[in-house]
N, C-alpha and C. Protein backbone atom coordinates (compact mmCIF):
# COMPACT_ATOMS: atom_id res chain seq x y z
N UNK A 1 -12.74 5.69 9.94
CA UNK A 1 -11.47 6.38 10.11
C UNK A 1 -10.97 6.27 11.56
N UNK A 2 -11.77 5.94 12.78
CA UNK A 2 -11.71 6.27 13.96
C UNK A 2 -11.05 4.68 14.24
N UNK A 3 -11.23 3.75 13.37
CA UNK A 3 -10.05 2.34 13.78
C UNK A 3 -8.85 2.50 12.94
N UNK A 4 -8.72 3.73 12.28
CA UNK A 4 -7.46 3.41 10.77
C UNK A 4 -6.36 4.37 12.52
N UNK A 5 -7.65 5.43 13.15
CA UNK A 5 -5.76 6.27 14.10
C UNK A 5 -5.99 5.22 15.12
N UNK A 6 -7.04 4.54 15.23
CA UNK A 6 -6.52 3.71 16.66
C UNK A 6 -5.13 2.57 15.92
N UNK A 7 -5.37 2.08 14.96
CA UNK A 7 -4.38 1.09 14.12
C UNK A 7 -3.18 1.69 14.04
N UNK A 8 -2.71 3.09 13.42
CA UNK A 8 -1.81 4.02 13.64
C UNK A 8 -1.33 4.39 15.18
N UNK A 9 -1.82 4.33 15.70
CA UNK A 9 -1.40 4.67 17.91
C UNK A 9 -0.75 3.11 17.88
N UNK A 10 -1.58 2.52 17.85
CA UNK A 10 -1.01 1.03 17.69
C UNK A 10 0.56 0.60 17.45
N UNK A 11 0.17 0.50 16.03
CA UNK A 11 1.74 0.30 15.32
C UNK A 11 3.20 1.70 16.09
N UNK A 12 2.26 2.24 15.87
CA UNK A 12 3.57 3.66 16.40
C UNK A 12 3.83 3.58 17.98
N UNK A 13 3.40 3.05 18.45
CA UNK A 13 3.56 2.49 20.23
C UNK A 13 4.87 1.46 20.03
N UNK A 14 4.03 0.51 19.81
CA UNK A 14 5.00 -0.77 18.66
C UNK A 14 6.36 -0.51 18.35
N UNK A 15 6.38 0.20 17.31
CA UNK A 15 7.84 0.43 16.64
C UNK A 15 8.26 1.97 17.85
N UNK A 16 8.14 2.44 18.63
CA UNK A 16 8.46 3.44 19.64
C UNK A 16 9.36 2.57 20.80
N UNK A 17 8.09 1.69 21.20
CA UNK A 17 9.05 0.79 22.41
C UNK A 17 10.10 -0.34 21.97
N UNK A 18 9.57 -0.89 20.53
CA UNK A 18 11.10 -1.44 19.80
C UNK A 18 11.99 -0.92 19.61
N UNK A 19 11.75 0.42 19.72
CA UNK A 19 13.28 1.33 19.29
C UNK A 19 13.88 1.42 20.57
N UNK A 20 12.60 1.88 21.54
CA UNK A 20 13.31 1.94 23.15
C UNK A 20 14.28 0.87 23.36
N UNK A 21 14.22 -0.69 23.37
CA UNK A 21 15.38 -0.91 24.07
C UNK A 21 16.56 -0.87 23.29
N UNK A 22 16.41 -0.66 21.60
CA UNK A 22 17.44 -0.51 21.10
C UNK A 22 18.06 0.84 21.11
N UNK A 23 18.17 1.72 22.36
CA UNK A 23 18.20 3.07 22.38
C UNK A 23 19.19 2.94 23.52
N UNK A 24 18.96 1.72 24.17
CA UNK A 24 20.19 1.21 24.94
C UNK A 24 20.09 3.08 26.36
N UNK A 25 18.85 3.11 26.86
CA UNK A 25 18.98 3.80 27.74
C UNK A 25 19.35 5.16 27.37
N UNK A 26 18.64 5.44 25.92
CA UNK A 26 18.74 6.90 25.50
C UNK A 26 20.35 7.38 25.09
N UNK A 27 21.42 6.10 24.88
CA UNK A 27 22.41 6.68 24.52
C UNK A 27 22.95 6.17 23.06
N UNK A 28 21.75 5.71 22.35
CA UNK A 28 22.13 5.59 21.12
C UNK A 28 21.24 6.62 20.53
N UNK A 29 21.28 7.82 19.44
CA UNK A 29 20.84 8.45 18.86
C UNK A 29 19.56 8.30 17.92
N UNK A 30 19.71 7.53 17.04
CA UNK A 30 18.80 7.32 16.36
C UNK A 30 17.59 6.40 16.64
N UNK A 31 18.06 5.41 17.46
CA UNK A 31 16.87 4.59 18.07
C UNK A 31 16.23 5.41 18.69
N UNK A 32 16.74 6.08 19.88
CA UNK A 32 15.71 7.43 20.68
C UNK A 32 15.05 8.75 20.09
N UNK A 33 15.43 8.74 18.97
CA UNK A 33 14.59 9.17 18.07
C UNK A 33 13.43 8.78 17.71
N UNK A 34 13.57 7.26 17.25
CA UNK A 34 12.28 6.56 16.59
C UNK A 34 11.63 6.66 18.11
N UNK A 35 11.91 6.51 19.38
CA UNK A 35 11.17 6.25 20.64
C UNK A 35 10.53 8.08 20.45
N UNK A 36 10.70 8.82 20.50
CA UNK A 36 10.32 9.96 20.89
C UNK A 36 8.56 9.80 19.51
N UNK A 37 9.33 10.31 18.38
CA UNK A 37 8.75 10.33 17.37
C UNK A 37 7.60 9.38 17.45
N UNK A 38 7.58 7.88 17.47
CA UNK A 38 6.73 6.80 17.71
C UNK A 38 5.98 7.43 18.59
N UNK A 39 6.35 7.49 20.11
CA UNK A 39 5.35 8.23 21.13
C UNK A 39 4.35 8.78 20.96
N UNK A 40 5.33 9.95 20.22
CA UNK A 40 4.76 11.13 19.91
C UNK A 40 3.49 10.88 18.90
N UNK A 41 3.61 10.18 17.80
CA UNK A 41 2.34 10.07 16.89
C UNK A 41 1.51 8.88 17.13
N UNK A 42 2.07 7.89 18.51
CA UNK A 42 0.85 7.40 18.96
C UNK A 42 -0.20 7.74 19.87
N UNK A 43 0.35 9.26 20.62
CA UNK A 43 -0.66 9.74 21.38
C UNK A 43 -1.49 10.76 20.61
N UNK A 44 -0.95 11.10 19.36
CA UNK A 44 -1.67 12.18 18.99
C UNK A 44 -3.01 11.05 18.00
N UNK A 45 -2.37 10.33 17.79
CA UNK A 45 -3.57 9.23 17.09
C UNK A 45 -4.56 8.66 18.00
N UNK A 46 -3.74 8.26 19.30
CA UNK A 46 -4.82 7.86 20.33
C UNK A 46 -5.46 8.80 20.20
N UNK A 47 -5.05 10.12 20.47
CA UNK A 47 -6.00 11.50 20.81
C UNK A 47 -7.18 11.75 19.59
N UNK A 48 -6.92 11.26 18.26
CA UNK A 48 -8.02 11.57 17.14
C UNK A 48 -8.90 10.47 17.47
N UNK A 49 -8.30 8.93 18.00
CA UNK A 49 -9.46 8.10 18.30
C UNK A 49 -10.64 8.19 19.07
N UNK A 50 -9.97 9.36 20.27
CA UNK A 50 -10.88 9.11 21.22
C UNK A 50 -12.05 10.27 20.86
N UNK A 51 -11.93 10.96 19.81
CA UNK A 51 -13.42 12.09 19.56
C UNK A 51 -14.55 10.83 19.55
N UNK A 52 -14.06 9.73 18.65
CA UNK A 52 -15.55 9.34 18.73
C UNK A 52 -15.35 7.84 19.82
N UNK A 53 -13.99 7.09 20.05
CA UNK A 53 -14.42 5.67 20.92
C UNK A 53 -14.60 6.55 22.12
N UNK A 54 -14.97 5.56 23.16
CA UNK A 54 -15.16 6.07 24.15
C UNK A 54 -13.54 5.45 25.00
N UNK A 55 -13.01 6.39 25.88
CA UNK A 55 -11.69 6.36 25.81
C UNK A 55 -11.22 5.13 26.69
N UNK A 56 -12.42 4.51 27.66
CA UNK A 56 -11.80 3.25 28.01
C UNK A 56 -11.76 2.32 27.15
N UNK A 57 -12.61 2.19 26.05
CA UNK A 57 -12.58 1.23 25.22
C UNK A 57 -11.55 1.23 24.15
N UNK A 58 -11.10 2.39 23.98
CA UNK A 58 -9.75 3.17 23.04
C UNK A 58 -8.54 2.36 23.93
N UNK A 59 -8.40 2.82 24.86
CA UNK A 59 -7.36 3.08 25.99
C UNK A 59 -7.11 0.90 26.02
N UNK A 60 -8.27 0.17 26.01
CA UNK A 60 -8.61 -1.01 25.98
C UNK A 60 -7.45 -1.63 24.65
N UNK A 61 -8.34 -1.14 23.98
CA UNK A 61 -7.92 -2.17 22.24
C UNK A 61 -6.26 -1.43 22.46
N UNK A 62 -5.94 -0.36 22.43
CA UNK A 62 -4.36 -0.16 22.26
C UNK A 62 -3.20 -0.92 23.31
N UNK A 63 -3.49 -0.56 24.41
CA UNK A 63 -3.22 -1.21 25.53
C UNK A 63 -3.08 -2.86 24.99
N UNK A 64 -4.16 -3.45 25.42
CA UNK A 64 -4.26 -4.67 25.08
C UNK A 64 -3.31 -5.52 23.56
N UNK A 65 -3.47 -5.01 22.30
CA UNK A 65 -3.19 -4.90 21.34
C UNK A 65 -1.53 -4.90 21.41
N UNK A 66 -1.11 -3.52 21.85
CA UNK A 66 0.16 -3.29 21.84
C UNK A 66 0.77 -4.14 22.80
N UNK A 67 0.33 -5.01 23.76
CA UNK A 67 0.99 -5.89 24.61
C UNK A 67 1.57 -6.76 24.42
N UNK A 68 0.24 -7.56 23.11
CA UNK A 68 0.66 -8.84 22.02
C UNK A 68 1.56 -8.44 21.14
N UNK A 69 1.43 -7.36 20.34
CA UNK A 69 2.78 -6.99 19.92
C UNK A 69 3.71 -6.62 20.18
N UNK A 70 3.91 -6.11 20.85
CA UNK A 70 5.66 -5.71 21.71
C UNK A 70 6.17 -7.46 21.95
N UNK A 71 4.92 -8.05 22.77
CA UNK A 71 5.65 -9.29 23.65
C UNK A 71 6.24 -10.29 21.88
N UNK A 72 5.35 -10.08 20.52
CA UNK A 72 5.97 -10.81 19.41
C UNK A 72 7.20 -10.43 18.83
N UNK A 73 7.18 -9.15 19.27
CA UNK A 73 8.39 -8.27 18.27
C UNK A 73 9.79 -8.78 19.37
N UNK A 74 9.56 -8.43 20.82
CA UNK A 74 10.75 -8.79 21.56
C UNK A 74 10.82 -10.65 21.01
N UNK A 75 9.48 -10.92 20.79
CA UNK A 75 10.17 -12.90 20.74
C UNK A 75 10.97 -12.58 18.87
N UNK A 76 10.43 -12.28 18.15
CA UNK A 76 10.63 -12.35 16.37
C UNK A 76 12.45 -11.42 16.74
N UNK A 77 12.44 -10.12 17.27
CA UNK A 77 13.23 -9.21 17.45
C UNK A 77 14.41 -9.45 17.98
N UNK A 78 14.46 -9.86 19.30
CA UNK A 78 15.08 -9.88 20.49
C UNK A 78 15.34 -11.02 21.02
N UNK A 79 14.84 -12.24 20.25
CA UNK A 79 15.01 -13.62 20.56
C UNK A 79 14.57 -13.62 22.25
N UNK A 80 13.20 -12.68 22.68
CA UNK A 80 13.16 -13.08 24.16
C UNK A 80 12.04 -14.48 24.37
N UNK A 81 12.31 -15.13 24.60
CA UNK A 81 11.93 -16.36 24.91
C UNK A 81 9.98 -16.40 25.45
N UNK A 82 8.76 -16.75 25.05
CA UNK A 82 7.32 -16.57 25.19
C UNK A 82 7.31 -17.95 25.69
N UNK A 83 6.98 -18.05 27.06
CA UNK A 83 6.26 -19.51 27.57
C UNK A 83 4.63 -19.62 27.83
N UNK A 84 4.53 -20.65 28.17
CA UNK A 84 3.10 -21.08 28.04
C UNK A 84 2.30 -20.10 28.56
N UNK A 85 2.50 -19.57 30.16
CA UNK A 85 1.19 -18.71 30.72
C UNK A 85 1.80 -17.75 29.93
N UNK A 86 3.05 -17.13 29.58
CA UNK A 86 2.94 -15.96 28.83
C UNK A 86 1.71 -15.59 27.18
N UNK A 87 1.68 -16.91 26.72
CA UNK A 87 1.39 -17.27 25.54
C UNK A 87 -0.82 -17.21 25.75
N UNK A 88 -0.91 -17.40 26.95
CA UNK A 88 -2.09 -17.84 27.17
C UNK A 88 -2.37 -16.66 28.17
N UNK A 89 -1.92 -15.87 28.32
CA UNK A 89 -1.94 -14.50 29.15
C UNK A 89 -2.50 -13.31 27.54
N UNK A 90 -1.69 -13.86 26.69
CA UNK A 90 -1.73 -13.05 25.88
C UNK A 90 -3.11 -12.99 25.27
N UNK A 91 -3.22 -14.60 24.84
CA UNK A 91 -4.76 -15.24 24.43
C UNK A 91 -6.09 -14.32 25.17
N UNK A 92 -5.86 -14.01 26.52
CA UNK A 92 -7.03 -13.84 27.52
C UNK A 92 -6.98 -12.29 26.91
N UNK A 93 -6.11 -11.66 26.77
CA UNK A 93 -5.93 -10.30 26.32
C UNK A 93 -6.27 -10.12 24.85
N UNK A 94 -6.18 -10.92 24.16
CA UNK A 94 -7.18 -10.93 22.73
C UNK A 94 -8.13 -10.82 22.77
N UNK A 95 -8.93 -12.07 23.40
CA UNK A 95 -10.17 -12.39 23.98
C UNK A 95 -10.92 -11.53 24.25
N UNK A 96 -10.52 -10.67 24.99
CA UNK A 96 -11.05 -9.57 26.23
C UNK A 96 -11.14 -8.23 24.77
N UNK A 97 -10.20 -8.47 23.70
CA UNK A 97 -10.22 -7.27 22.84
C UNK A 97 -11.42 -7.63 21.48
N UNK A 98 -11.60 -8.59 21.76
CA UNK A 98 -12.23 -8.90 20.73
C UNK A 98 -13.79 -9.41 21.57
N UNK A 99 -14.04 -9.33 22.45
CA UNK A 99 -15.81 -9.09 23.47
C UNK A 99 -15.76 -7.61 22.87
N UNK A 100 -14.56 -6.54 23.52
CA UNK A 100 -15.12 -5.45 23.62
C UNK A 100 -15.11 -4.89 22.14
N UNK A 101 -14.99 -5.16 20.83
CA UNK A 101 -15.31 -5.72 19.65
C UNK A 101 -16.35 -5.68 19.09
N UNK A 102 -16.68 -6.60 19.49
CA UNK A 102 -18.16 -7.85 18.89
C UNK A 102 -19.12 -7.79 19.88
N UNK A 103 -18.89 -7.38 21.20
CA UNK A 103 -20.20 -7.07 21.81
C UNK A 103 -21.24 -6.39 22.88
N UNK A 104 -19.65 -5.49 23.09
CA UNK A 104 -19.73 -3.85 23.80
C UNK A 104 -20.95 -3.02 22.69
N UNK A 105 -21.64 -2.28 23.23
CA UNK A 105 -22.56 -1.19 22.80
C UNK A 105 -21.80 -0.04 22.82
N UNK A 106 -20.87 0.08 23.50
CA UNK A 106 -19.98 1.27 24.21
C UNK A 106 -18.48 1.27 23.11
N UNK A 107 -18.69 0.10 22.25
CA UNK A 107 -17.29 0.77 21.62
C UNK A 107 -16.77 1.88 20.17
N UNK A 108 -18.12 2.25 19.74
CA UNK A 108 -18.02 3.39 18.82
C UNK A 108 -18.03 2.79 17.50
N UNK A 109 -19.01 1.74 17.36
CA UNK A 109 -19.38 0.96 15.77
C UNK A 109 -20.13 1.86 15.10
């Protein structure tokens, strides 16, 4: 259960900061809604993750995670343009999520 709220903090980070720029600086209504709301139930999910991960390793996979997705949603979303070191920046940030994964002692398996 302790990867289903980290997966939930995740996605709700995700669709929070997608709404952010469509909130156009807090003066469109309903997008700054989804930003508040999103926030809001990705910290309270981070917060159920961390009883049992240990919170750098929590703080790790979301962080990390939500980076690759925001940076896909602005390219799929927002038509913002992903170049090579961006693309291979991202890779190293998988990488790094998937050691602390497969072969951290410290990440709450």
């Amino acid at each position: 259960m302790n990867y289903a709220y980290l997966f939930a903090a995740i996605v709700s980070e995700v669709v929070a900061t997608s709404a952010l720029k469509a909130s156009e600086g807090f003066t469109r209504v309903w997008p700054s809604v989804i930003v508040v709301v999103g926030y809001g139930l990705a910290f309270y999910c981070l917060s159920l993750t961390m009883r049992t991960i240990p919170i750098g390793i929590a703080y790790a996979i979301w962080s990390g995670v939500g980076i690759v997705l925001i940076a896909l949603a602005g390219w799929l979303i927002y038509r913002q343009p992903l170049d090579l070191p961006a693309l291979a920046g991202m890779a190293l940030i998988l990488t790094g999520v998937l050691l602390i994964n497969v072969f951290s002692k410290t990440s709450g398996h």
